[in-house]
PDB file of N, CA and C in Angstrom:
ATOM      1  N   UNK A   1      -6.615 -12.969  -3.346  1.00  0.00           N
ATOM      2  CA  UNK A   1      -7.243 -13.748  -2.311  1.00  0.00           C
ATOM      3  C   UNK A   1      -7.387 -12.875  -1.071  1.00  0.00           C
ATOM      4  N   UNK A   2      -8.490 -12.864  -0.221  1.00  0.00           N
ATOM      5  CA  UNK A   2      -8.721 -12.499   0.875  1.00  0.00           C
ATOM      6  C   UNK A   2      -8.982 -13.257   1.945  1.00  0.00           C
ATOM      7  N   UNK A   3      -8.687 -12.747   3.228  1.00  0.00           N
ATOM      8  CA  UNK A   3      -9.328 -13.534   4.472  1.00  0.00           C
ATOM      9  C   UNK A   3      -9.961 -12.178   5.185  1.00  0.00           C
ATOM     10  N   UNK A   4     -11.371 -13.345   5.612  1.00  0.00           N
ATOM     11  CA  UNK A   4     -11.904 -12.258   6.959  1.00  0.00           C
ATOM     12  C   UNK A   4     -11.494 -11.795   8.170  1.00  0.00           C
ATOM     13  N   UNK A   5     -11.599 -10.988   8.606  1.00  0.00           N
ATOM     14  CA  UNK A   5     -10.962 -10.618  10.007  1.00  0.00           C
ATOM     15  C   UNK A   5     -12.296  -9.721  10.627  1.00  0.00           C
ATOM     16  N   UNK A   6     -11.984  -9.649  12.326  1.00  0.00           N
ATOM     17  CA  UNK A   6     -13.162  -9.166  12.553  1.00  0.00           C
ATOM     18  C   UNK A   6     -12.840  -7.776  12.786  1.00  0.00           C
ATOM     19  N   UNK A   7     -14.086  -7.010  12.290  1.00  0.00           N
ATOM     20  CA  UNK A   7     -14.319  -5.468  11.957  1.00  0.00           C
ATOM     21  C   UNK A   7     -13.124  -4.878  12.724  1.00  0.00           C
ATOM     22  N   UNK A   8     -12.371  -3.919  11.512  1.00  0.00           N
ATOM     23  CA  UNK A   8     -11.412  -2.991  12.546  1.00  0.00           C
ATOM     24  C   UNK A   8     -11.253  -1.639  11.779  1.00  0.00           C
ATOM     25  N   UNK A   9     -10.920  -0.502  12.766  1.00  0.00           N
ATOM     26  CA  UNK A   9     -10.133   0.349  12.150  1.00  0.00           C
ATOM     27  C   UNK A   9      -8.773   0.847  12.244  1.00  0.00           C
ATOM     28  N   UNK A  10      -8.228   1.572  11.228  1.00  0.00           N
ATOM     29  CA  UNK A  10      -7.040   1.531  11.219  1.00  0.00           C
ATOM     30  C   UNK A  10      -7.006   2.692  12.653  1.00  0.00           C
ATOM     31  N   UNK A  11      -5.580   2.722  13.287  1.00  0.00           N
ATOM     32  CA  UNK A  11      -5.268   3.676  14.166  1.00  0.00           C
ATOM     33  C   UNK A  11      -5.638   4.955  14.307  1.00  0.00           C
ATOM     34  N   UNK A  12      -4.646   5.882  13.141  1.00  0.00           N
ATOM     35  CA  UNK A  12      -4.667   7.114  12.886  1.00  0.00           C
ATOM     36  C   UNK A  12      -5.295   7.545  12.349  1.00  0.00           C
ATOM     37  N   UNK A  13      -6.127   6.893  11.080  1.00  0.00           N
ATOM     38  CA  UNK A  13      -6.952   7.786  10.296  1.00  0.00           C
ATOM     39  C   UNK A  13      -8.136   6.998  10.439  1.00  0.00           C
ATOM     40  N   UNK A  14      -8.452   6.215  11.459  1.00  0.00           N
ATOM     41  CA  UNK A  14      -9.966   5.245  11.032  1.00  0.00           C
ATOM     42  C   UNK A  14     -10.539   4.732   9.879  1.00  0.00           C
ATOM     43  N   UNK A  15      -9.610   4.514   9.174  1.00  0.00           N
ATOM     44  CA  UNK A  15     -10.034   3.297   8.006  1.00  0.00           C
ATOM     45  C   UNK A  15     -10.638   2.173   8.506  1.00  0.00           C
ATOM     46  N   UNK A  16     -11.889   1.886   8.076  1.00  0.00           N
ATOM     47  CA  UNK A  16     -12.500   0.586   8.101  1.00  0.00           C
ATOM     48  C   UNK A  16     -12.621  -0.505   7.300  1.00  0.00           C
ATOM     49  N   UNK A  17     -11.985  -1.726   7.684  1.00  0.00           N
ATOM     50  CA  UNK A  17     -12.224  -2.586   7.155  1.00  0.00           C
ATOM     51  C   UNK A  17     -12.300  -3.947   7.761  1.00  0.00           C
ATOM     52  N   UNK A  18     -12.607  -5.272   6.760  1.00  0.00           N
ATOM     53  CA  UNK A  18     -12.749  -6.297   7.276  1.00  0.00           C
ATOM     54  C   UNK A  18     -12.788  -7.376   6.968  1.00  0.00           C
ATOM     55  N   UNK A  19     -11.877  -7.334   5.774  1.00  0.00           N
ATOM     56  CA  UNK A  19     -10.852  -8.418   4.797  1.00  0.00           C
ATOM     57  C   UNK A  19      -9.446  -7.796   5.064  1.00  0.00           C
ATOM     58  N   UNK A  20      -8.637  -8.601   4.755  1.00  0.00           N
ATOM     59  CA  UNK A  20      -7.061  -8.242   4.235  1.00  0.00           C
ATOM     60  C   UNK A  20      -6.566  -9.332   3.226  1.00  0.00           C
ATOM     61  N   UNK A  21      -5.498  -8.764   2.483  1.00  0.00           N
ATOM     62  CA  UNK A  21      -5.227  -9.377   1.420  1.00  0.00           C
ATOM     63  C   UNK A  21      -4.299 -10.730   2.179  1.00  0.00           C
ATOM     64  N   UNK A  22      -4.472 -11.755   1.006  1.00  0.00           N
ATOM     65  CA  UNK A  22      -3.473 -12.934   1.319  1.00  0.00           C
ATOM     66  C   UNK A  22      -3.215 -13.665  -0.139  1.00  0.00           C
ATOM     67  N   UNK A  23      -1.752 -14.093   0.181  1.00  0.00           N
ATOM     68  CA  UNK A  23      -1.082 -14.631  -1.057  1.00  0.00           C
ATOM     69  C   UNK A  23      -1.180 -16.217  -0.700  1.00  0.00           C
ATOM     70  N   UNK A  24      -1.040 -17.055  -1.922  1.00  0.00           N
ATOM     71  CA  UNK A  24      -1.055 -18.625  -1.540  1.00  0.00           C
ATOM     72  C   UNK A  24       0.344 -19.233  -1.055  1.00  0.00           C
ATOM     73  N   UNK A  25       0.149 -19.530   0.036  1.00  0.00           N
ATOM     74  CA  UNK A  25       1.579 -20.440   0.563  1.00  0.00           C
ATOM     75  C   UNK A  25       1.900 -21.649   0.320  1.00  0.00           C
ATOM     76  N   UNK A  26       2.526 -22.229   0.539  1.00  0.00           N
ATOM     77  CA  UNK A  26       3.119 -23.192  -0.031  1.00  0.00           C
ATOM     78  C   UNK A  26       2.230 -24.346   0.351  1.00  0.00           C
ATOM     79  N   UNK A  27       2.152 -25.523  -0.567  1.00  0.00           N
ATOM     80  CA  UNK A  27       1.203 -26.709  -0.880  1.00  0.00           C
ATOM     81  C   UNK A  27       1.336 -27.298   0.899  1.00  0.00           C
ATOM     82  N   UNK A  28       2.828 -27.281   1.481  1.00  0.00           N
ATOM     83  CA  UNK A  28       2.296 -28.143   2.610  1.00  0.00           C
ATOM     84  C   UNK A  28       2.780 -27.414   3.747  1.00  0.00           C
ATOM     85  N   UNK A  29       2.895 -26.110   3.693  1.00  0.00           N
ATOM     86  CA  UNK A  29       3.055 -25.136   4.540  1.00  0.00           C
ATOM     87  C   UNK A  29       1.935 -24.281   4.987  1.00  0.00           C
ATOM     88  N   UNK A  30       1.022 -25.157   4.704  1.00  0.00           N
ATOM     89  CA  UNK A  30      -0.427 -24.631   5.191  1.00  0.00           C
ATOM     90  C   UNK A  30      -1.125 -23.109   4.588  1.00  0.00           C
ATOM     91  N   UNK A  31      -2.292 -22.758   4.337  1.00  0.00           N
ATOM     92  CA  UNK A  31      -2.928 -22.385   3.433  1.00  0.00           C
ATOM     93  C   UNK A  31      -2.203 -20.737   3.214  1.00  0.00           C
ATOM     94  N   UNK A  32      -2.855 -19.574   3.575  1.00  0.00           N
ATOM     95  CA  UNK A  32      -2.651 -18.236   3.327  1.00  0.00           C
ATOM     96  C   UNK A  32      -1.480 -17.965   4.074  1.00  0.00           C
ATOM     97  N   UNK A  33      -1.271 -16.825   3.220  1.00  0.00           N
ATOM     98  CA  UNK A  33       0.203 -16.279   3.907  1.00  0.00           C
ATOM     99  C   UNK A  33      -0.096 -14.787   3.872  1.00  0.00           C
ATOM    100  N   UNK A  34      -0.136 -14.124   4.643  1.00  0.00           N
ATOM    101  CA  UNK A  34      -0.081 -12.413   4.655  1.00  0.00           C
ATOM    102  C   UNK A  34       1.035 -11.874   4.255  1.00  0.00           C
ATOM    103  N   UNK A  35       0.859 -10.890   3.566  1.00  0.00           N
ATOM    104  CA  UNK A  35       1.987  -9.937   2.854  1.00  0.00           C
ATOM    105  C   UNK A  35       1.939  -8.507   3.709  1.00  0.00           C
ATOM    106  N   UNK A  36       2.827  -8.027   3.068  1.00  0.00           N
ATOM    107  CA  UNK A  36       3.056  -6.789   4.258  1.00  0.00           C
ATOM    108  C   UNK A  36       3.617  -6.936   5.594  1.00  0.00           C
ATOM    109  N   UNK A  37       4.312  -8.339   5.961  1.00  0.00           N
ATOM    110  CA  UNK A  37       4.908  -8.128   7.293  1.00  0.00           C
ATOM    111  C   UNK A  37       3.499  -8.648   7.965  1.00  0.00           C
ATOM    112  N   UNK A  38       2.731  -9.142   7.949  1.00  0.00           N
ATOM    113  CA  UNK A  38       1.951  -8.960   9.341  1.00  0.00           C
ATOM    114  C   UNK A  38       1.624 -10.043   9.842  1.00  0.00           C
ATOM    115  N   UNK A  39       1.792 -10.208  10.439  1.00  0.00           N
ATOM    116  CA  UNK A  39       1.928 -11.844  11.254  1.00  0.00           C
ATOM    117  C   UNK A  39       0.378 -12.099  11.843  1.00  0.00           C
ATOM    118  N   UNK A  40      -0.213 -13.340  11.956  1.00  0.00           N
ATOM    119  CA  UNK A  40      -0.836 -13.706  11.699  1.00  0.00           C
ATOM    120  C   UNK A  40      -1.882 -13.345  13.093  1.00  0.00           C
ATOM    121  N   UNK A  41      -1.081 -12.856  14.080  1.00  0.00           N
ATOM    122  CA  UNK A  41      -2.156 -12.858  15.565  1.00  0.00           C
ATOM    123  C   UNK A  41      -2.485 -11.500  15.588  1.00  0.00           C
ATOM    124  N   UNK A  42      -1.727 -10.615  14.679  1.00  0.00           N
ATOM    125  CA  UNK A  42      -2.112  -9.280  14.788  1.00  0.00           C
ATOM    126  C   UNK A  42      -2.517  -9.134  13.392  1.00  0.00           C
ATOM    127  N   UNK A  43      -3.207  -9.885  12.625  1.00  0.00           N
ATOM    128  CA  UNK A  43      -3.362  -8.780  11.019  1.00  0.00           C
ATOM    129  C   UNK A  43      -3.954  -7.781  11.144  1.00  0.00           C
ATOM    130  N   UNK A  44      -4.977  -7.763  11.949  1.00  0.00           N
ATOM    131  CA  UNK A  44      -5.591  -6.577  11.966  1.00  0.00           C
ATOM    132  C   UNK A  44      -4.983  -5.505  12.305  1.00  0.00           C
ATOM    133  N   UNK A  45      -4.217  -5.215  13.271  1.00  0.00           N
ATOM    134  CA  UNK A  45      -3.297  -4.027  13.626  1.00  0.00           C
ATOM    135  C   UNK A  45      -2.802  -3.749  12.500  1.00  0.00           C
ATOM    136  N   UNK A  46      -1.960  -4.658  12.199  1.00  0.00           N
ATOM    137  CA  UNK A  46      -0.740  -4.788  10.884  1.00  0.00           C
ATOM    138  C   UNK A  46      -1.165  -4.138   9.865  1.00  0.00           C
ATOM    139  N   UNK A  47      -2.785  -4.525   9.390  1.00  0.00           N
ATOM    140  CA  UNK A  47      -2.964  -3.797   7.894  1.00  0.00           C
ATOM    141  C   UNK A  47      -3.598  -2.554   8.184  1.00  0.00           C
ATOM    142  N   UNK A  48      -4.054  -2.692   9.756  1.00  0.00           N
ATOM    143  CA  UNK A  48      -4.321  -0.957   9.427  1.00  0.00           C
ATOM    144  C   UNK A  48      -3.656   0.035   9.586  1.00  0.00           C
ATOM    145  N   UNK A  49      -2.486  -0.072   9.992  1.00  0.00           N
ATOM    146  CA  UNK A  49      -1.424   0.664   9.855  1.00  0.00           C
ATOM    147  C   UNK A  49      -0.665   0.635   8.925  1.00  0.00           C
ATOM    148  N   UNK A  50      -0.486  -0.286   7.864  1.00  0.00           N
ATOM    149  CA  UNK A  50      -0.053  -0.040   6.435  1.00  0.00           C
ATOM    150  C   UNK A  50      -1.251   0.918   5.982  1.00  0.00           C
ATOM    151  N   UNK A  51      -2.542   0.701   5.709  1.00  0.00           N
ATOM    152  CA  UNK A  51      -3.825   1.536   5.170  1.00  0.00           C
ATOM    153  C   UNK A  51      -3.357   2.983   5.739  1.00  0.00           C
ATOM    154  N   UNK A  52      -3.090   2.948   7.060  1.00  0.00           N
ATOM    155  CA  UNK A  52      -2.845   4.768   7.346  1.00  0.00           C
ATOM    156  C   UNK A  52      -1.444   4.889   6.763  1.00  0.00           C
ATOM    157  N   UNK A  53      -0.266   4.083   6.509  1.00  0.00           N
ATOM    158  CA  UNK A  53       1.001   4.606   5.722  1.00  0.00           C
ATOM    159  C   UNK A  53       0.623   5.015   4.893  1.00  0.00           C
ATOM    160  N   UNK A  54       0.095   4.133   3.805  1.00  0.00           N
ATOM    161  CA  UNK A  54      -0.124   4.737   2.360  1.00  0.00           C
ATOM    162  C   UNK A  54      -1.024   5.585   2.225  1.00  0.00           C
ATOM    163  N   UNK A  55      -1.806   6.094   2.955  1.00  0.00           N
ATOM    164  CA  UNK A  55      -2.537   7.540   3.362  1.00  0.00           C
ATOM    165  C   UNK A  55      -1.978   8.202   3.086  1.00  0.00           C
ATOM    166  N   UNK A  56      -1.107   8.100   4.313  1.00  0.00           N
ATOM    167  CA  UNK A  56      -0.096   9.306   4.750  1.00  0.00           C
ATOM    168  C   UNK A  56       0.952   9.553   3.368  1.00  0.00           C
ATOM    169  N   UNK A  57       1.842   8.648   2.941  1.00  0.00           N
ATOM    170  CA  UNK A  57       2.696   8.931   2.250  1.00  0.00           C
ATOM    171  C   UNK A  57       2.143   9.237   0.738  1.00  0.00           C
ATOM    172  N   UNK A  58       0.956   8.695  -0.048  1.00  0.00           N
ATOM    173  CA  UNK A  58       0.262   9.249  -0.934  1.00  0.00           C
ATOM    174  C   UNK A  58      -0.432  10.659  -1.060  1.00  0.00           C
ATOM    175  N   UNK A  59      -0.622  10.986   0.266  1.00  0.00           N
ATOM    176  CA  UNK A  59      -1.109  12.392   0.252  1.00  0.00           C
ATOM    177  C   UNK A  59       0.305  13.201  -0.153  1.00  0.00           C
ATOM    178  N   UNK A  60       1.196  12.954   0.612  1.00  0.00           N
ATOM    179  CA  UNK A  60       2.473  13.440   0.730  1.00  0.00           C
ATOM    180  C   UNK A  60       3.020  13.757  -0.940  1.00  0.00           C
ATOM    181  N   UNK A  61       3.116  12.540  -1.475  1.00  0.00           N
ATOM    182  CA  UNK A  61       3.713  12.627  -2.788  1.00  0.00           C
ATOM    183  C   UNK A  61       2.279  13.330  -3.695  1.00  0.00           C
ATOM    184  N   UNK A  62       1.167  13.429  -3.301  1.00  0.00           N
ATOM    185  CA  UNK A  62       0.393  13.989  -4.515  1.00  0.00           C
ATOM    186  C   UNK A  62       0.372  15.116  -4.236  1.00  0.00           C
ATOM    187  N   UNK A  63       0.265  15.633  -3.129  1.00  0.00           N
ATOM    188  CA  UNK A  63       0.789  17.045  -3.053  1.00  0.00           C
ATOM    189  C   UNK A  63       2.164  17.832  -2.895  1.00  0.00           C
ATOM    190  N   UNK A  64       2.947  17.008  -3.037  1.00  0.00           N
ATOM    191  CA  UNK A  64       4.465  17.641  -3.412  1.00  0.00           C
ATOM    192  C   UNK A  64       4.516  17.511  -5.002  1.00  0.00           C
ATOM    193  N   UNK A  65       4.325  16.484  -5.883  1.00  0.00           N
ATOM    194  CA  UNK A  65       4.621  16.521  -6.743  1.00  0.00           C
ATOM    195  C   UNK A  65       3.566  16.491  -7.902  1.00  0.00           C
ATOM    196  N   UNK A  66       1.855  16.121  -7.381  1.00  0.00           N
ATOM    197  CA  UNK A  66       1.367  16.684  -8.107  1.00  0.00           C
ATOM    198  C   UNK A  66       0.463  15.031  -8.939  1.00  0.00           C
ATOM    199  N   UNK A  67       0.315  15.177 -10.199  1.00  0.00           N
ATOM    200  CA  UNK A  67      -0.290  13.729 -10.692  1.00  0.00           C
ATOM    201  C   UNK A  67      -1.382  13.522  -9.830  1.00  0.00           C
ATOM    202  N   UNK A  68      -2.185  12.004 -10.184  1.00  0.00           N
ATOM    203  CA  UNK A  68      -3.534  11.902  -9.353  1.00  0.00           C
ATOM    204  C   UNK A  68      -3.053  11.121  -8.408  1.00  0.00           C
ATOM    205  N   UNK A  69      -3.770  11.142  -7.495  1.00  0.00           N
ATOM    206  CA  UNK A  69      -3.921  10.141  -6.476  1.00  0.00           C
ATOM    207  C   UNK A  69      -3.923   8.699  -6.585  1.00  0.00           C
ATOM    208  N   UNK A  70      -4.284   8.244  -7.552  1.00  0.00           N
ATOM    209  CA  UNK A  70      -4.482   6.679  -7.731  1.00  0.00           C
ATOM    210  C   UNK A  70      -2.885   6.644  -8.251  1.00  0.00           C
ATOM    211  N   UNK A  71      -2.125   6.967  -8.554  1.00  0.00           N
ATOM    212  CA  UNK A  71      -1.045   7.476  -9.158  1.00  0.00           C
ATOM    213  C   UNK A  71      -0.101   7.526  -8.043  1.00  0.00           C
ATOM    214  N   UNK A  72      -0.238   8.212  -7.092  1.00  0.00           N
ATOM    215  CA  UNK A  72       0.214   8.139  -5.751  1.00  0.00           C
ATOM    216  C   UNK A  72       0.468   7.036  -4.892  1.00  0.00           C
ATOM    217  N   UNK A  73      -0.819   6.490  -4.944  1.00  0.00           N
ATOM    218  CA  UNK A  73      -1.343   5.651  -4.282  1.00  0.00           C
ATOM    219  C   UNK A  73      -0.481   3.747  -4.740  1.00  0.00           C
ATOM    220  N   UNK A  74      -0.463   4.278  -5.981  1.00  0.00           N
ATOM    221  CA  UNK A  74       0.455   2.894  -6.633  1.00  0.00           C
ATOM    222  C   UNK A  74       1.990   2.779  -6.658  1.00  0.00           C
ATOM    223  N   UNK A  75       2.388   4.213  -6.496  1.00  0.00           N
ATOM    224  CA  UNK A  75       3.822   4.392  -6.450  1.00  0.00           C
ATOM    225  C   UNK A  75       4.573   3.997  -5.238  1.00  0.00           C
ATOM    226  N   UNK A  76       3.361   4.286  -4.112  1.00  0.00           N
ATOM    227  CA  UNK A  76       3.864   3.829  -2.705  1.00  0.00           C
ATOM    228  C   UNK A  76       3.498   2.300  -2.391  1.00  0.00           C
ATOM    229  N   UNK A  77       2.681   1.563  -2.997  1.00  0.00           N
ATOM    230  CA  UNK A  77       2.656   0.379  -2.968  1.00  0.00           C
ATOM    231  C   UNK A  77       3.595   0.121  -4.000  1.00  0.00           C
ATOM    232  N   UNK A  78       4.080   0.421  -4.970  1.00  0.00           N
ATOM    233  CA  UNK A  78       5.149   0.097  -5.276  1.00  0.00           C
ATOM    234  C   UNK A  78       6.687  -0.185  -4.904  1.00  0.00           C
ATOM    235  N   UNK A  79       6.534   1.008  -4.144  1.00  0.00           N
ATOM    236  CA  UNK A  79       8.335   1.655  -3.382  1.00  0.00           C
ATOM    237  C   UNK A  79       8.248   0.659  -2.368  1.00  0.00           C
ATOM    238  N   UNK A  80       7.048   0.728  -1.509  1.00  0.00           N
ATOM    239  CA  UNK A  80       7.261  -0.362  -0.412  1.00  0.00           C
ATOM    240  C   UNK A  80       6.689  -2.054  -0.348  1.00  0.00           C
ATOM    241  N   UNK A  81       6.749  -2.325  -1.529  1.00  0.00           N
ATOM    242  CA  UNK A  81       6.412  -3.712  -1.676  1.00  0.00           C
ATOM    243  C   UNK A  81       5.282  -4.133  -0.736  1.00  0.00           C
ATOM    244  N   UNK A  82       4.431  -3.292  -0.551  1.00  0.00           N
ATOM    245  CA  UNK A  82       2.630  -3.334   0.219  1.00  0.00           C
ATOM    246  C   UNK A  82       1.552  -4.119  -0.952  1.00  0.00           C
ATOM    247  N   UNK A  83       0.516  -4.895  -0.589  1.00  0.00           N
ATOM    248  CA  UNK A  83      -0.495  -5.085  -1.151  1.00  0.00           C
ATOM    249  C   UNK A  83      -1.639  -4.800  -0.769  1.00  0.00           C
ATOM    250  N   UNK A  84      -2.616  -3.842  -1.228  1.00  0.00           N
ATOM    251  CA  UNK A  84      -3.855  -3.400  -0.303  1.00  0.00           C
ATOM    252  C   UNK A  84      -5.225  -3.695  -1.388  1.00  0.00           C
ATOM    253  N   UNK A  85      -5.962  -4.373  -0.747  1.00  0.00           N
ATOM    254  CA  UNK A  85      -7.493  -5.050  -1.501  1.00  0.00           C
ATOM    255  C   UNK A  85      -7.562  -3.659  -2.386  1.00  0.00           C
ATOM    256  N   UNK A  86      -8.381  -3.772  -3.595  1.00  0.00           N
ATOM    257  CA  UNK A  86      -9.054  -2.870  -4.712  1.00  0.00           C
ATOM    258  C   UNK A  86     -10.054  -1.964  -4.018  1.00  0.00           C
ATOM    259  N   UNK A  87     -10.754  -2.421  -2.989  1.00  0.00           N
ATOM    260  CA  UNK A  87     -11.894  -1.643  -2.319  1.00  0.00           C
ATOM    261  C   UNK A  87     -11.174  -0.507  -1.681  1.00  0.00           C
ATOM    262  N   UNK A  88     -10.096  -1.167  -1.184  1.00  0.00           N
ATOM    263  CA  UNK A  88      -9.531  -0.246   0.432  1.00  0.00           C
ATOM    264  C   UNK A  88      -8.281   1.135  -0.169  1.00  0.00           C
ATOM    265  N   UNK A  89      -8.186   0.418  -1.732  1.00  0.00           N
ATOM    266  CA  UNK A  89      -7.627   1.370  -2.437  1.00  0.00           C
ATOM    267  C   UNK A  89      -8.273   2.571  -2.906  1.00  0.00           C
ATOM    268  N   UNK A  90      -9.627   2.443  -3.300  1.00  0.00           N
ATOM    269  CA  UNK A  90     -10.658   3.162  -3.572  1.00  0.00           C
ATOM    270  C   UNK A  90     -11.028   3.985  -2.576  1.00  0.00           C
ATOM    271  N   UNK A  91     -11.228   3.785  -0.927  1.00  0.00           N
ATOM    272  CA  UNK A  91     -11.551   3.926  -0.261  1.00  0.00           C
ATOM    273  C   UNK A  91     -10.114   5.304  -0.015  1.00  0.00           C
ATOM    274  N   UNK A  92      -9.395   4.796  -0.165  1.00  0.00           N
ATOM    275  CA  UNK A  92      -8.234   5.809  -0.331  1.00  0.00           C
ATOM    276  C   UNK A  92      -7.984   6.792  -0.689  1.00  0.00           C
ATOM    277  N   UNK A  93      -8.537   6.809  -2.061  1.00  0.00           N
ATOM    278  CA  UNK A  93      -8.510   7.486  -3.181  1.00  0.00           C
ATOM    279  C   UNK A  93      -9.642   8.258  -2.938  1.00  0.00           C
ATOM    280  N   UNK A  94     -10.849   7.924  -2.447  1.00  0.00           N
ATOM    281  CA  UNK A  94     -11.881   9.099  -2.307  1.00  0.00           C
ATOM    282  C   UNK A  94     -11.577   9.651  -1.359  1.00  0.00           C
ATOM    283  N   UNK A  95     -10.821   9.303  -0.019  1.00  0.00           N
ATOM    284  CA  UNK A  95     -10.563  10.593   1.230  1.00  0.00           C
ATOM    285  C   UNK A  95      -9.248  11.094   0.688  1.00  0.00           C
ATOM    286  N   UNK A  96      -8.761  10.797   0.004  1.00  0.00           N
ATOM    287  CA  UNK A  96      -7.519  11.798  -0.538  1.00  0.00           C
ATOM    288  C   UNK A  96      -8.380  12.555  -1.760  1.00  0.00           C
ATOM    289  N   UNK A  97      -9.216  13.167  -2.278  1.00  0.00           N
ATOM    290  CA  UNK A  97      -9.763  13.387  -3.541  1.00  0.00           C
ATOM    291  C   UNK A  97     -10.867  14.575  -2.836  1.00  0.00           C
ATOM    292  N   UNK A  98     -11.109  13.781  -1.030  1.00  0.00           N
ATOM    293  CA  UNK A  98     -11.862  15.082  -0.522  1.00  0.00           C
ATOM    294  C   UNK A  98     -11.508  16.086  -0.016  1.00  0.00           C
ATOM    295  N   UNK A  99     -10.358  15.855   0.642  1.00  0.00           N
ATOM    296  CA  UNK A  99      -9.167  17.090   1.248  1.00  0.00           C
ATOM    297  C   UNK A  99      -8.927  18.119   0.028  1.00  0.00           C
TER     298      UNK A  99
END
């Protein structure tokens, strides 16, 4: 599930985007719930600074240890219990793939 947000980029590396992911909350706890920590008046800050973590720390591990990037890229959404849309993953994966 996604919600819109209006156009942003991330901080450090200017990732653009303008969805973020959302999980379903509870039946009478009112509708979406953001993952990743990010509270609801800032998502936009919030996810674009997860988008530049897993930048950062996927570049990190694919060039220390090697394997692909999408590979990278899942291990650190793994380690840190992050969820990032399919697009913005992609989007990832090609500026780590151009360096």
């Amino acid at each position: 599930m996604t919600r819109r947000v209006v156009a942003s980029t991330s901080p450090r590396h200017g990732f653009k985007f303008d969805k973020v992911p959302t999980i379903k909350g509870s039946m009478y706890g009112g509708g979406d719930v953001y993952p990743n920590g990010c509270m609801a008046t800032s998502v936009d800050v919030d996810y674009g600074a997860v988008l530049d973590s897993v930048y950062e720390m996927a570049d990190a591990i694919h060039t220390s240890n090697g394997g692909t990037t999408a590979q990278a890229i899942e291990q650190v959404l793994r380690d840190e219990g992050w969820r990032i849309l399919p697009t913005h993953k992609q989007m990832l994966i090609n500026r780590l793939e151009q360096e």
